[in-house]
N, C-alpha and C. Protein backbone atom coordinates (compact mmCIF):
# COMPACT_ATOMS: atom_id res chain seq x y z
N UNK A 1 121.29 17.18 30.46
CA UNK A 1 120.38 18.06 29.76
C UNK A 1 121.16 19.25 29.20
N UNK A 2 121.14 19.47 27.89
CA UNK A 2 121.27 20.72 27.37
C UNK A 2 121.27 21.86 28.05
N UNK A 3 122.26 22.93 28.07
CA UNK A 3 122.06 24.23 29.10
C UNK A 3 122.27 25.40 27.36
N UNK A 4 120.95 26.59 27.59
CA UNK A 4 121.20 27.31 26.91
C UNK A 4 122.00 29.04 27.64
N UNK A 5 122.96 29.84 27.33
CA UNK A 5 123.37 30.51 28.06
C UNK A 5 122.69 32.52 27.27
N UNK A 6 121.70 32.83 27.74
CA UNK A 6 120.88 33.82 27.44
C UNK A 6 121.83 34.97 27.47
N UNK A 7 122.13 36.14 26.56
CA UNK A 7 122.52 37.40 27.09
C UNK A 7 121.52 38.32 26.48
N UNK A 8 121.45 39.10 27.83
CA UNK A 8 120.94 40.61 27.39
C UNK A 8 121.07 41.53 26.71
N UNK A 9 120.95 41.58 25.14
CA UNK A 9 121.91 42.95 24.56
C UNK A 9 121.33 44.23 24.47
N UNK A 10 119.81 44.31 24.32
CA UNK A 10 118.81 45.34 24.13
C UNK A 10 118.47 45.93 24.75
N UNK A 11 117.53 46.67 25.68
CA UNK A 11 117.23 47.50 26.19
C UNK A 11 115.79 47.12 26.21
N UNK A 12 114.86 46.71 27.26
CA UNK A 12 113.22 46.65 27.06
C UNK A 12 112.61 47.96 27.11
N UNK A 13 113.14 49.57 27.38
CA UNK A 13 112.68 50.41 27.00
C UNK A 13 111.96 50.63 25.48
N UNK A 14 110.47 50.72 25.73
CA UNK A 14 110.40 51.35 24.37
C UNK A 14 108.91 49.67 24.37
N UNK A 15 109.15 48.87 24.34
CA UNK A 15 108.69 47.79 24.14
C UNK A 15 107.31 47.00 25.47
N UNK A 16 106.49 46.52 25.27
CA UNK A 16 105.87 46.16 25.63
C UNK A 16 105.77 45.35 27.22
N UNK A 17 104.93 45.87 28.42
CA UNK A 17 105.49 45.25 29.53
C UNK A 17 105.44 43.87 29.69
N UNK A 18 104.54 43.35 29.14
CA UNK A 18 104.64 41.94 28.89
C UNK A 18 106.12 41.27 28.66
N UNK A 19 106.83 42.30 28.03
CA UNK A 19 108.56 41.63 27.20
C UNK A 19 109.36 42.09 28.53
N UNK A 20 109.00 43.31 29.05
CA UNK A 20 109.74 43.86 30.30
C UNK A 20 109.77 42.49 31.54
N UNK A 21 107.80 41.99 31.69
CA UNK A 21 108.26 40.72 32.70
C UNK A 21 109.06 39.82 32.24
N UNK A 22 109.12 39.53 31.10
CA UNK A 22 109.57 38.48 30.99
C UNK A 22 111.26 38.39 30.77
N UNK A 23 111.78 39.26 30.93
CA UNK A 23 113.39 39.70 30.72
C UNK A 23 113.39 39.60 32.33
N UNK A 24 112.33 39.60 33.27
CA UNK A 24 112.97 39.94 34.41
C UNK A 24 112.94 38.34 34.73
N UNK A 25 111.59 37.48 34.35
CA UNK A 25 111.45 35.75 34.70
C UNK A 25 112.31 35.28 33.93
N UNK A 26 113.33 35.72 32.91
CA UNK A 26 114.44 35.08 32.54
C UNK A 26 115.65 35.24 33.57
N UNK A 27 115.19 36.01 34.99
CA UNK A 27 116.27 36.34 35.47
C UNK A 27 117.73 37.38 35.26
N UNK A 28 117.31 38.26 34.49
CA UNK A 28 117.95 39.66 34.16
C UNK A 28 117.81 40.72 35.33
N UNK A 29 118.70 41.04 35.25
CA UNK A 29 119.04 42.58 36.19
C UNK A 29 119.45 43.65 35.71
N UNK A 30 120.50 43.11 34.81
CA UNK A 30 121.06 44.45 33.99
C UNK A 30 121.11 44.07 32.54
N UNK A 31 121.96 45.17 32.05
CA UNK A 31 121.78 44.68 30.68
C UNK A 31 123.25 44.49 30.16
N UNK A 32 123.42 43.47 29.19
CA UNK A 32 124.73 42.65 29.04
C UNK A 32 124.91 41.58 30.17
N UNK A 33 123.99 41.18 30.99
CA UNK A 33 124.14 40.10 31.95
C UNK A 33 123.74 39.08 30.83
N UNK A 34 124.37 37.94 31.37
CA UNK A 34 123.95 36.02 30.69
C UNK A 34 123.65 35.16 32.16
N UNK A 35 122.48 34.61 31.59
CA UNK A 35 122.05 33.78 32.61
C UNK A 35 122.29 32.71 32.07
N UNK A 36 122.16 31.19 32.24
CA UNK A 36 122.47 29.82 32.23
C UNK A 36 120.79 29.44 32.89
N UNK A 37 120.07 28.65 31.64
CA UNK A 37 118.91 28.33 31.79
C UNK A 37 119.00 26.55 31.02
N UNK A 38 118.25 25.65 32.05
CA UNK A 38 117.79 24.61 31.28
C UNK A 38 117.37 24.64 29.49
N UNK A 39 117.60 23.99 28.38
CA UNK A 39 117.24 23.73 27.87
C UNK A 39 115.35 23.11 27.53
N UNK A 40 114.72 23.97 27.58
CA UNK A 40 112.97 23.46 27.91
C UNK A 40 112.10 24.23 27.25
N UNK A 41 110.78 23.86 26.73
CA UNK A 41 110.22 24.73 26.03
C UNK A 41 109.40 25.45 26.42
N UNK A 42 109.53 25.57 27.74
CA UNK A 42 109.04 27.07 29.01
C UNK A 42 110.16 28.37 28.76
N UNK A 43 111.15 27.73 28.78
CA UNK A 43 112.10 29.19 28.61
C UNK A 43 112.06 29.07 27.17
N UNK A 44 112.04 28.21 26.32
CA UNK A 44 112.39 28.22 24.43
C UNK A 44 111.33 29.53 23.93
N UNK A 45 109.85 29.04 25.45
CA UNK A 45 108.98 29.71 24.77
C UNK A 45 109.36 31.57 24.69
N UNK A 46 109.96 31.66 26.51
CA UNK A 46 109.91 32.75 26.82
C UNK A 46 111.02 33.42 26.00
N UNK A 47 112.09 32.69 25.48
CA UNK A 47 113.04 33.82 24.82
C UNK A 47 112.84 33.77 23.28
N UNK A 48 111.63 33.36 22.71
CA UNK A 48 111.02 33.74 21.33
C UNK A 48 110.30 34.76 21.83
N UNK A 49 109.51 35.03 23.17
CA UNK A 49 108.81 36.59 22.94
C UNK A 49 109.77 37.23 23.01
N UNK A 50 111.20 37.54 23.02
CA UNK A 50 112.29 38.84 23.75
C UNK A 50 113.19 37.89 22.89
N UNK A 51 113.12 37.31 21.43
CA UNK A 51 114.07 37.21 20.74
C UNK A 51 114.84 38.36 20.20
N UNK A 52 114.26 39.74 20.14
CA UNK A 52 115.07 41.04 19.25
C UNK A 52 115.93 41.61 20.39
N UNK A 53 115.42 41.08 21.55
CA UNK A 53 116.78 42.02 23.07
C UNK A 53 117.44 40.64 23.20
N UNK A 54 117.84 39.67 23.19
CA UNK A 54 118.58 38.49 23.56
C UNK A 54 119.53 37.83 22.39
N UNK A 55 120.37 36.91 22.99
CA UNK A 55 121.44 36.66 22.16
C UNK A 55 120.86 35.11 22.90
N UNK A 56 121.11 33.89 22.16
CA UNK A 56 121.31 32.67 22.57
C UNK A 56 122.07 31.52 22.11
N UNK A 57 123.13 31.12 22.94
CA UNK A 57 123.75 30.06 22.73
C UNK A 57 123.91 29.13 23.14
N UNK A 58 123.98 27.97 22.93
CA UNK A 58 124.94 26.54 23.69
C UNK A 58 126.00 26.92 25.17
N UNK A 59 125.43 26.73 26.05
CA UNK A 59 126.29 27.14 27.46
C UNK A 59 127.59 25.89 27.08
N UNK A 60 128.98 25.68 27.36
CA UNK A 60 129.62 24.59 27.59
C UNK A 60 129.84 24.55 28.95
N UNK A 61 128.82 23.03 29.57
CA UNK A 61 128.83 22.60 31.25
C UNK A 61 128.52 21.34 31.07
């Protein structure tokens, strides 16, 4: 299965708490952290709401 590798570049200050949970159910702590998430359209969904704070690429694993 496809692995996509998420980074944090933005800041959820300022923005809606709805985008705040969901930076945290992507598994974020800080900011400039990358998590390594399945390829699925549960997370596809969740990192189109918090597409303007995230970076996403092709993990190589």
């Amino acid at each position: 299965m496809a692995k996509l590798r998420v980074t944090w570049i933005k800041s959820g200050i300022g923005y809606k708490e709805d985008q705040k949970r969901t930076l945290t159910s992507l598994g974020f702590h800080r900011l400039h952290q990358s998590v390594v998430h399945d390829d699925s359209m549960s997370v596809r969904g969740m990192i189109n709401k918090v597409r303007h704070l995230v970076k996403v690429e092709e993990a190589n694993s």
